[in-house]
Protein backbone atom coordinates (compact mmCIF):
# COMPACT_ATOMS: atom_id res chain seq x y z
CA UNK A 1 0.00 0.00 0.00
CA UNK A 2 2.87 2.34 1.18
CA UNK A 3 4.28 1.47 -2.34
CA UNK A 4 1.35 2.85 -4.52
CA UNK A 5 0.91 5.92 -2.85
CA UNK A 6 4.67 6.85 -3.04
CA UNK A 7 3.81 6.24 -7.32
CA UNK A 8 0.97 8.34 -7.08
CA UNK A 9 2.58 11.17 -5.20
CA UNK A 10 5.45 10.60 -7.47
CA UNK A 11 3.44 11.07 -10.67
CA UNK A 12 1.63 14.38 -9.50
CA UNK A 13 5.16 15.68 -8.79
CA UNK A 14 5.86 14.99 -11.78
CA UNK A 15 2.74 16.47 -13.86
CA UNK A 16 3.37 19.85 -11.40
CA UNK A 17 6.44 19.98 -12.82
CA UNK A 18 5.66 19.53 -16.61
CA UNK A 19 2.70 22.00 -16.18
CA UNK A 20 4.76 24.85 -15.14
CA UNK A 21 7.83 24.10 -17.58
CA UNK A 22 8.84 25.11 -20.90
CA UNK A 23 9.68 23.02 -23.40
CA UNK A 24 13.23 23.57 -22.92
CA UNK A 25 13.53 23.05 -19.79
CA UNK A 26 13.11 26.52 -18.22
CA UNK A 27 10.21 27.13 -15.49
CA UNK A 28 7.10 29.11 -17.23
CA UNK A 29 6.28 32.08 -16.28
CA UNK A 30 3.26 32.25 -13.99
CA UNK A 31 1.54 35.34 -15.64
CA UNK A 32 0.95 34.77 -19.50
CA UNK A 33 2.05 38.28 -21.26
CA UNK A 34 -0.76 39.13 -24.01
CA UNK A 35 1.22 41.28 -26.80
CA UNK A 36 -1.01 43.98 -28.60
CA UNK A 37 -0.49 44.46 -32.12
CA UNK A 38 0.83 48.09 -33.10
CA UNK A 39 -2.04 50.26 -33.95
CA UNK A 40 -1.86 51.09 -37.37
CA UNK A 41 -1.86 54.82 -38.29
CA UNK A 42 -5.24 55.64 -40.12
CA UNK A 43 -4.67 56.36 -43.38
CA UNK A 44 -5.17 60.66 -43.88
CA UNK A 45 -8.44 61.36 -45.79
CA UNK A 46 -8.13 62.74 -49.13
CA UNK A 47 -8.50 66.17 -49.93
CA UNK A 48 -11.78 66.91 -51.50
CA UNK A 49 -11.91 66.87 -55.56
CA UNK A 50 -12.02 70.31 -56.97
CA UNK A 51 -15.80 70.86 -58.68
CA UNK A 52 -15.23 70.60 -62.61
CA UNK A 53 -15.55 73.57 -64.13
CA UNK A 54 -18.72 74.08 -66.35
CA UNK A 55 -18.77 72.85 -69.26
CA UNK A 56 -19.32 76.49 -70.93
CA UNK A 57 -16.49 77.60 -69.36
CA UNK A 58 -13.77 75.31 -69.33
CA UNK A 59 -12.02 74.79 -72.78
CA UNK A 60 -12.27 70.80 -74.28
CA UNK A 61 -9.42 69.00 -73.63
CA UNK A 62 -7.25 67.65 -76.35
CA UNK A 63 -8.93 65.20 -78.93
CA UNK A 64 -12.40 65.43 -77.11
CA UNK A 65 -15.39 65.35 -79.46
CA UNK A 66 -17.47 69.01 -80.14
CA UNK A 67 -20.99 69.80 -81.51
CA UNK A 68 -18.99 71.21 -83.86
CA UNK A 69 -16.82 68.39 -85.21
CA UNK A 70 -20.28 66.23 -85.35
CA UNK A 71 -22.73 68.73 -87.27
CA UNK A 72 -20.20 70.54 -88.72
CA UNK A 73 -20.19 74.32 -88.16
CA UNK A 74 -22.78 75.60 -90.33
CA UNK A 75 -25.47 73.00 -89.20
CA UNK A 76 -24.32 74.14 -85.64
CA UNK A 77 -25.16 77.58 -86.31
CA UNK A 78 -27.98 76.74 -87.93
CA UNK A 79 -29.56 74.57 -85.00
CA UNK A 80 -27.79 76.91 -82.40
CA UNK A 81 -27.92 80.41 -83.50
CA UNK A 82 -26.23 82.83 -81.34
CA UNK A 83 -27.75 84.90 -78.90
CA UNK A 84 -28.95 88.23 -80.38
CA UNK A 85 -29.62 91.54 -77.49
CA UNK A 86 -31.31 93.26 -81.12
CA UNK A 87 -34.68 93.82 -81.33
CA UNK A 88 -36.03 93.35 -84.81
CA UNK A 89 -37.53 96.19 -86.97
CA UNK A 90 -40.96 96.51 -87.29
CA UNK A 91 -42.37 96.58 -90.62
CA UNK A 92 -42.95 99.95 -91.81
CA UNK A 93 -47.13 101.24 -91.25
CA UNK A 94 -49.21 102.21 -94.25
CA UNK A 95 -49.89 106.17 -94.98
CA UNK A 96 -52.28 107.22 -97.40
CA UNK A 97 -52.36 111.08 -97.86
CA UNK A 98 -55.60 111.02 -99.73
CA UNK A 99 -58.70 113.04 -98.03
CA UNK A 100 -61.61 111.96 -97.11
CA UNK A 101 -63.09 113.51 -100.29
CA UNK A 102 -61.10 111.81 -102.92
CA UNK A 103 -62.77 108.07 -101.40
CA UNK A 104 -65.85 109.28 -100.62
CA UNK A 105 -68.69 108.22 -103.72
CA UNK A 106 -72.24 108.48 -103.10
CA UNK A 107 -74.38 106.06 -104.38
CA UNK A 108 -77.59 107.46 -103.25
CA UNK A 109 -79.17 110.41 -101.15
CA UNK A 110 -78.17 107.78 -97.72
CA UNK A 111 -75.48 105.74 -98.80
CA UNK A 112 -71.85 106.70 -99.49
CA UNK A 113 -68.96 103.90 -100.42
CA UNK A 114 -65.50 104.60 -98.85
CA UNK A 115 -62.28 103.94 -100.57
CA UNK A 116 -64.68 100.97 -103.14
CA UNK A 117 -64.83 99.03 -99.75
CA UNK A 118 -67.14 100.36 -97.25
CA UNK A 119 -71.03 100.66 -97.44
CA UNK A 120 -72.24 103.38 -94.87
CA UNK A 121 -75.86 103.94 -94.87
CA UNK A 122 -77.43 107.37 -93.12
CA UNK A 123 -76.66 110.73 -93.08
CA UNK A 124 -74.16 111.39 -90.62
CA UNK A 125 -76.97 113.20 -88.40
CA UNK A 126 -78.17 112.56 -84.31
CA UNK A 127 -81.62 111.48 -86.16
CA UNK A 128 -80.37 109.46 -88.97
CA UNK A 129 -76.53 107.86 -87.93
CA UNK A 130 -74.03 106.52 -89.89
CA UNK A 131 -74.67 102.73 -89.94
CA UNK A 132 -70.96 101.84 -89.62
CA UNK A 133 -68.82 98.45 -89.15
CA UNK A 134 -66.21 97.17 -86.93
CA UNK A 135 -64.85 96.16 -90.43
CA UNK A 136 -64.06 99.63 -90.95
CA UNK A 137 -62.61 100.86 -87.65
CA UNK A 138 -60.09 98.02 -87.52
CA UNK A 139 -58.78 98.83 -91.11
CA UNK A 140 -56.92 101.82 -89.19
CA UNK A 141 -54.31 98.82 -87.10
CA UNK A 142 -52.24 99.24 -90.35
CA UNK A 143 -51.76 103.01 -90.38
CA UNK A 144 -51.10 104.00 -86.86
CA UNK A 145 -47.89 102.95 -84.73
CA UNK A 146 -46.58 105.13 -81.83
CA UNK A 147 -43.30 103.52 -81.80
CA UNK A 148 -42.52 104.81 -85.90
CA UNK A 149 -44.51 108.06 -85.04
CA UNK A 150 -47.45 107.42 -87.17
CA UNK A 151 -50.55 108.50 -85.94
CA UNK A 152 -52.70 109.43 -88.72
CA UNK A 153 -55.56 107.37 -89.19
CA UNK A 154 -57.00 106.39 -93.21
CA UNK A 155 -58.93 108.64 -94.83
CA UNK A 156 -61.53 106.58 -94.71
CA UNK A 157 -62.07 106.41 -90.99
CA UNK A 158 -61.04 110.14 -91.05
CA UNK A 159 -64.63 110.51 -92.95
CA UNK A 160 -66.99 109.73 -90.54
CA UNK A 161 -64.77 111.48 -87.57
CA UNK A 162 -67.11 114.20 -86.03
CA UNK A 163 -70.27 112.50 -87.52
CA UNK A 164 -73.15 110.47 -85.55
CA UNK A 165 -72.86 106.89 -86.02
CA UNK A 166 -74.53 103.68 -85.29
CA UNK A 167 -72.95 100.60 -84.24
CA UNK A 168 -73.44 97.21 -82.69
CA UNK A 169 -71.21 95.69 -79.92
CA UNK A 170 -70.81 94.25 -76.84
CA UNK A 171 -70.07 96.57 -73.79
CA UNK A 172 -68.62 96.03 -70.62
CA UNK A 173 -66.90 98.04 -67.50
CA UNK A 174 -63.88 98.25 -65.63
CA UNK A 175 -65.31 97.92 -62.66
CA UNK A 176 -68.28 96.30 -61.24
CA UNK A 177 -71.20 98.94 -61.11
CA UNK A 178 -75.23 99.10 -61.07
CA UNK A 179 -75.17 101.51 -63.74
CA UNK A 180 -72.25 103.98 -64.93
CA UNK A 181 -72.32 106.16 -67.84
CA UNK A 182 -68.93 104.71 -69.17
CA UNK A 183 -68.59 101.81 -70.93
CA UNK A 184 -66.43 100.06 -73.54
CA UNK A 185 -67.95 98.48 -76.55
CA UNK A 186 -65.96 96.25 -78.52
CA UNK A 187 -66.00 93.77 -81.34
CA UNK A 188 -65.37 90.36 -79.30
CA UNK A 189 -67.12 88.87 -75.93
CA UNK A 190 -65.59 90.22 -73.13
CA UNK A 191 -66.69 90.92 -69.17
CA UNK A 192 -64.80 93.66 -68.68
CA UNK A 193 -62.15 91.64 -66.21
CA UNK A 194 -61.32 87.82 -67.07
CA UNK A 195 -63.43 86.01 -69.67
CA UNK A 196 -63.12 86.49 -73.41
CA UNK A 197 -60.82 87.97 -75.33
CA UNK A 198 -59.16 92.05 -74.26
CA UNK A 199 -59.24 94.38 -76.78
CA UNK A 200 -57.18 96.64 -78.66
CA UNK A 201 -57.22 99.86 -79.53
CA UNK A 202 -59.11 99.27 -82.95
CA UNK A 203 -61.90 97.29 -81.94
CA UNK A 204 -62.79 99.30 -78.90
CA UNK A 205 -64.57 102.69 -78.35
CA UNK A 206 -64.98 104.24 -75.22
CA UNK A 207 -68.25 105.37 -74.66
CA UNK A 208 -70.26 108.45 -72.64
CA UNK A 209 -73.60 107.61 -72.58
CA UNK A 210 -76.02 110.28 -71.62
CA UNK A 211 -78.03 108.73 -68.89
CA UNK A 212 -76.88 105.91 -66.64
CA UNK A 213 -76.91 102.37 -68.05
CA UNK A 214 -78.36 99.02 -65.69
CA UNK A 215 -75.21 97.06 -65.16
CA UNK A 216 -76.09 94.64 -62.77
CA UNK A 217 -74.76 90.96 -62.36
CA UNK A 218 -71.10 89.93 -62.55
CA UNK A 219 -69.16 88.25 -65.65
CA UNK A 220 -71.77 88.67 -67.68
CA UNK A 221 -71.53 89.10 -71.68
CA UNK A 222 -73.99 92.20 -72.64
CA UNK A 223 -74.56 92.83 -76.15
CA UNK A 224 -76.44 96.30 -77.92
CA UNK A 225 -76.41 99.17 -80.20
CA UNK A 226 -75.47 102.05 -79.62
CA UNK A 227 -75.78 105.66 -81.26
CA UNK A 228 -73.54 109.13 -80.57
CA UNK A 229 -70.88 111.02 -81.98
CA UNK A 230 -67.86 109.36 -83.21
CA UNK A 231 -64.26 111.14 -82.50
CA UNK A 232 -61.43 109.98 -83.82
CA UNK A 233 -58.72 111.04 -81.75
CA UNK A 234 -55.16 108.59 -81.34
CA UNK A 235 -54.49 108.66 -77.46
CA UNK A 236 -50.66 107.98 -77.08
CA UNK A 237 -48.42 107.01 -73.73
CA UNK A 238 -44.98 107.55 -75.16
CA UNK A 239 -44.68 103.75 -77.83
CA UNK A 240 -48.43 102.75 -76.32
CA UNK A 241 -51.24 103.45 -78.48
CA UNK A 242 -53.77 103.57 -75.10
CA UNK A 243 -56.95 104.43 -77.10
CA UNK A 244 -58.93 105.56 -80.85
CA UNK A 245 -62.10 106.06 -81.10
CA UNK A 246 -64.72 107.26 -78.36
CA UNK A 247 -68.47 108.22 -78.43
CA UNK A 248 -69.77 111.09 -77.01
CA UNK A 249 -73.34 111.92 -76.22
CA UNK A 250 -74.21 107.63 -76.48
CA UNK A 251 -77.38 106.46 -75.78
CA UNK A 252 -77.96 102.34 -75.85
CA UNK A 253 -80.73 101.63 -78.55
CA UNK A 254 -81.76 98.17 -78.10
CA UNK A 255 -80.51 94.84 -77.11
């Protein structure tokens, strides 16, 4: 018995010793040393790309491709015209020096033609008007143009300035009323404000009527005839043509 626990005690001393040896022979340390890899520098962060420079500016590099070198340069310019800061000319206005005499023909003791064009029935009177048409007062878009100092209307228009005319139109106001003595008649549909088409100074006449019209309701389109004196007077805001033709003394005939 003695003899087996001298082996056992023997072969723990012996393990104790092999557990705390190194392979060479040399006792281990008791405290294992953990080494720590070298921290790395982190790499520096690149300095930021430079924006490219537009592409209007900047010049094409060597051997790059154009618009140019594909179309060729006349197709370029062609397709790509150069900016222009010119305004274009305006084509020169009509003038016709003739009185109102020299167009004038009268066909019968009411009816005169103007220029071979225009049929105006009546006498030119408050009790017998001028029957005339829009026809007529729109004619005078090609003789009058602030902008090339032309202001003189056609003889033909100039022939029934001064006299009492007739005409049909629709009328409107610049502002909502119940009844005004002011209103515009003109050759298209219009409210006065935002439906139908604005007019121009040729196919508008400013009216004064000589009692106060019923204008109620709101957007509406209001259609008539109308009767006073026509004047025919160009009303200019330096290149604006503002206004033509207005009618004094009005009074609204029928609907």
């Amino acid at each position: 018995m003695r003899v087996f626990w001298s082996l056992l005690l023997l072969s723990a001393a012996i393990g104790v010793w092999f557990a705390f040896s190194s392979p060479d022979g040399r006792p281990r340390p008791t405290t294992a040393t953990i080494e720590h890899p070298a921290e790395t520098p982190a790499p520096p962060e690149p300095a930021p790309a430079a924006s490219p420079a537009s592409t209007t500016d900047a010049a094409p590099a060597p051997g790059a491709t154009t618009v140019s070198d594909l179309l060729g340069e006349a197709l370029t310019t062609a397709l790509f015209p150069p900016p222009t800061t010119s305004t274009p000319a305006r084509p020169p206005v009509a003038t016709d020096a003739r009185s109102p005499a020299d167009i004038t023909r009268r066909i019968d003791a009411r009816t005169l033609e103007l220029d071979g064009r225009y049929r105006v029935i009546g006498t030119g009177s408050a009790d017998d008007p001028y029957r005339i048409s829009w026809e007529l007062l729109t004619s005078a878009a090609r003789f009058i143009d602030p902008t090339q100092q032309a202001l003189a209307p056609p003889p033909w228009v100039r022939a029934v300035d001064g006299t009492y005319v007739e005409i049909s139109a629709y009328y409107s106001t610049a502002v909502r009323v119940a009844s005004t003595r002011h209103v515009l008649l003109t050759l298209n549909r219009w409210d006065g404000c935002c439906i139908g088409l604005p007019p121009t100074p040729f196919d508008a006449i400013d009216a004064t009527l000589a009692t106060p019209l019923d204008m109620k309701g709101l957007h509406l389109f209001r259609f008539g005839t109308f009767r006073g004196r026509l004047v025919v007077e160009p009303f200019a805001a330096g290149t604006f043509l503002l206004g033509l033709y207005r009618l004094e003394d009005a009074s609204f005939v029928t609907q």
